[in-house]
C-alpha atoms as a PDB file:
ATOM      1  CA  UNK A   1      -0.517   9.354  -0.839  1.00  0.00           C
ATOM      2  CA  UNK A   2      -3.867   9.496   0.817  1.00  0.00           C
ATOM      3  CA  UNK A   3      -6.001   6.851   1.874  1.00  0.00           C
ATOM      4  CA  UNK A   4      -8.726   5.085   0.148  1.00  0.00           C
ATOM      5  CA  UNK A   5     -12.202   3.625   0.825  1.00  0.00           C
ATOM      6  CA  UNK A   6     -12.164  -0.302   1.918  1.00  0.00           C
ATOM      7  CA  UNK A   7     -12.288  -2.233  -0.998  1.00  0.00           C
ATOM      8  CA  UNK A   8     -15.829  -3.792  -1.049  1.00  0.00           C
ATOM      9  CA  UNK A   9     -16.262  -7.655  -1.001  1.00  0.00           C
ATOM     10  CA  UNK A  10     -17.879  -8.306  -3.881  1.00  0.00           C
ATOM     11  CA  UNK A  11     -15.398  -6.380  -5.751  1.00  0.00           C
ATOM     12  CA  UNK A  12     -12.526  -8.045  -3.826  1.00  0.00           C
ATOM     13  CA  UNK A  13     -14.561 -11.159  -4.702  1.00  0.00           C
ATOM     14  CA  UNK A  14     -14.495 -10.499  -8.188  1.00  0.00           C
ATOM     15  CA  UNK A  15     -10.502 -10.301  -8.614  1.00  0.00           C
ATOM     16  CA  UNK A  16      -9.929 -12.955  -6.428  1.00  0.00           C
ATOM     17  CA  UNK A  17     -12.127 -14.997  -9.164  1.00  0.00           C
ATOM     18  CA  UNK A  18     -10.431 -13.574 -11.630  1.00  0.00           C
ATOM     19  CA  UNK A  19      -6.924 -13.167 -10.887  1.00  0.00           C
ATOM     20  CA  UNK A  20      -4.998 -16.925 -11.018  1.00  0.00           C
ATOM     21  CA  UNK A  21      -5.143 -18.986  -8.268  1.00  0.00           C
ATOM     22  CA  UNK A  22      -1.369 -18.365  -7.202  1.00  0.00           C
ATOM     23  CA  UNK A  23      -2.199 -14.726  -6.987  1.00  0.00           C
ATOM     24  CA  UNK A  24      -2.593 -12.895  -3.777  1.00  0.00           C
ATOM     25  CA  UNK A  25      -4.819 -10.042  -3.691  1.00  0.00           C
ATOM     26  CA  UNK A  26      -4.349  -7.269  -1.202  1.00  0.00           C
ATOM     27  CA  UNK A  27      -6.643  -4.571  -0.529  1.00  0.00           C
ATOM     28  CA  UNK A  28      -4.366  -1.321  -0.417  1.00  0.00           C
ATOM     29  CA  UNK A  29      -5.168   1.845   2.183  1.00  0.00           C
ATOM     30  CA  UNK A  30      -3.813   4.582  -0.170  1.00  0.00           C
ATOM     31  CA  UNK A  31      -4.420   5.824  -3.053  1.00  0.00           C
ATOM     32  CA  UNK A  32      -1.842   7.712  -5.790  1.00  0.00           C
ATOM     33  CA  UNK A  33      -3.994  10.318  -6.572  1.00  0.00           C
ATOM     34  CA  UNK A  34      -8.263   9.988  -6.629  1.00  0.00           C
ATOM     35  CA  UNK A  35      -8.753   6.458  -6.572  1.00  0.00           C
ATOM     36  CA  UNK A  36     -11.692   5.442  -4.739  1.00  0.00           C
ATOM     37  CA  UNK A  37     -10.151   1.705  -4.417  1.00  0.00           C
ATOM     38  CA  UNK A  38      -6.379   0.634  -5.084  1.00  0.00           C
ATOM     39  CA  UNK A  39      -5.364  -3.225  -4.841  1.00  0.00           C
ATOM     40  CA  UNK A  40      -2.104  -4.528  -5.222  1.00  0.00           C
ATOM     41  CA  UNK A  41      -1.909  -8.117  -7.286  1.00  0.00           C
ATOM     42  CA  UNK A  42       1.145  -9.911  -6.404  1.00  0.00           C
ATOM     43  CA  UNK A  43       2.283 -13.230  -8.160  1.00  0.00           C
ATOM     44  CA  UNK A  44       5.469 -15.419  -8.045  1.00  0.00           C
ATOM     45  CA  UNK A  45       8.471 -14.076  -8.839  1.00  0.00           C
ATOM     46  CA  UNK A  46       8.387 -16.500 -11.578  1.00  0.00           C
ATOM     47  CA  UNK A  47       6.006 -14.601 -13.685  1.00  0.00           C
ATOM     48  CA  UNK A  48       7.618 -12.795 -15.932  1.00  0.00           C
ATOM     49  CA  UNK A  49       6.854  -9.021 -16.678  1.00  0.00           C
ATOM     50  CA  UNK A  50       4.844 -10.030 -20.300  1.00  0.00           C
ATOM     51  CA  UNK A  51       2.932 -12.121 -18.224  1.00  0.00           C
ATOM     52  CA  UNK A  52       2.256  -9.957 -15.392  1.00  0.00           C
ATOM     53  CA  UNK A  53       0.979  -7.378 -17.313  1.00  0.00           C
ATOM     54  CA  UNK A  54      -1.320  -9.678 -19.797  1.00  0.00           C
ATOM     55  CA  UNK A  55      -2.906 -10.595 -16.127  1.00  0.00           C
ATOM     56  CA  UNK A  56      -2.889  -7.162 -15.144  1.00  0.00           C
ATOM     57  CA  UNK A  57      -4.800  -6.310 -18.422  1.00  0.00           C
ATOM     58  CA  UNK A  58      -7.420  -9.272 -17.929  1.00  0.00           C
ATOM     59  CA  UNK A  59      -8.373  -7.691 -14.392  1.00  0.00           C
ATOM     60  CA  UNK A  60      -8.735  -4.206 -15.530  1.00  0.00           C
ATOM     61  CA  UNK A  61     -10.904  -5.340 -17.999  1.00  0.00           C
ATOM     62  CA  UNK A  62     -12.956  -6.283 -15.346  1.00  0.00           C
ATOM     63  CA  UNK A  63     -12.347  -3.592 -12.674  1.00  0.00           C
ATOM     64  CA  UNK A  64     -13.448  -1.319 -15.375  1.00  0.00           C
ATOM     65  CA  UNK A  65     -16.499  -2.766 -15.693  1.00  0.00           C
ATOM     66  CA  UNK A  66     -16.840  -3.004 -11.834  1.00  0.00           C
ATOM     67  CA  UNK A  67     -16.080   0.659 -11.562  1.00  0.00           C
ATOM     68  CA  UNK A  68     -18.965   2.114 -14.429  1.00  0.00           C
ATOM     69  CA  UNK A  69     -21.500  -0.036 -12.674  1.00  0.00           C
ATOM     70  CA  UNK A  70     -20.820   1.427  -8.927  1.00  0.00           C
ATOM     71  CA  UNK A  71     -19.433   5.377 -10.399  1.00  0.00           C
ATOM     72  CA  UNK A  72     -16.023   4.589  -8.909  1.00  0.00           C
ATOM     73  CA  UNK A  73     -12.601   4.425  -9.259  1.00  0.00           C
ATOM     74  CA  UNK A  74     -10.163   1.277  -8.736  1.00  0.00           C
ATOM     75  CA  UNK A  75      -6.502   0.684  -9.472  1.00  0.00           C
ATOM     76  CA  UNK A  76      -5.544  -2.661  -9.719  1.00  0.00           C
ATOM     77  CA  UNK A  77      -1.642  -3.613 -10.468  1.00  0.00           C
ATOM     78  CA  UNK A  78       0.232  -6.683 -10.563  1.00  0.00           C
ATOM     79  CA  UNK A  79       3.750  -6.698  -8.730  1.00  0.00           C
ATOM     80  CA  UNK A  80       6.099 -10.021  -8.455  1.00  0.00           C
ATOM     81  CA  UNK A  81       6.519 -11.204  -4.977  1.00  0.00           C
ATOM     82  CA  UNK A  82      10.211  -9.569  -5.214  1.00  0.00           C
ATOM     83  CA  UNK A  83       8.500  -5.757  -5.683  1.00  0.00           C
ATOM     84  CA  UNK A  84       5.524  -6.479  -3.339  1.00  0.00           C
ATOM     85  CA  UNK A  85       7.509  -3.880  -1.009  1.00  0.00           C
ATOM     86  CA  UNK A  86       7.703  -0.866  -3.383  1.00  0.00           C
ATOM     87  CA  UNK A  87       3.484  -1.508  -2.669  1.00  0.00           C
ATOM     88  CA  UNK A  88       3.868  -1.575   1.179  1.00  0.00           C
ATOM     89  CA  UNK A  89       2.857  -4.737   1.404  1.00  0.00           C
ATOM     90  CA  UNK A  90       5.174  -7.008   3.743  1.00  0.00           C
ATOM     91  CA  UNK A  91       5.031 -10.025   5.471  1.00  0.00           C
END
């Protein structure tokens, strides 16, 4: 893994507007390979894996449009509360 650029506000902004309002999004400090951004999406553990990934699809569908206007790279994934550790993200 190697780290990653702070995700900008407006961007964060963006998915926060976005994403639904039980979702919490967390700006990620690594990247998997080249990503200039990476954010990790997590929802209740009562979302089930259809729906997390018909969210995940309406906020890369928006990332992507983020990322032609600015020439950069974002990777944006939803993870239940229950896999929010596989992400590094604790609490």
């Amino acid at each position: 893994m190697q780290p990653t650029k702070p995700v900008p506000q407006d961007l964060l902004e963006l998915v926060q507007k976005t994403a639904p309002p039980e979702a919490e999004v967390v700006p990620l400090s690594w990247a998997y390979e080249d990503e200039d951004y990476n954010m990790a999406i997590v929802m209740p553990d009562t979302v089930d894996r259809l729906e997390a990934r018909q969210i995940e699809a309406r906020l890369i569908d928006v990332v992507m449009d983020y990322d032609a206007a600015h020439g950069t790279f974002t990777l944006c994934m939803v993870w239940r509360e229950q896999e929010k550790g596989y992400v590094g993200v604790v609490q």
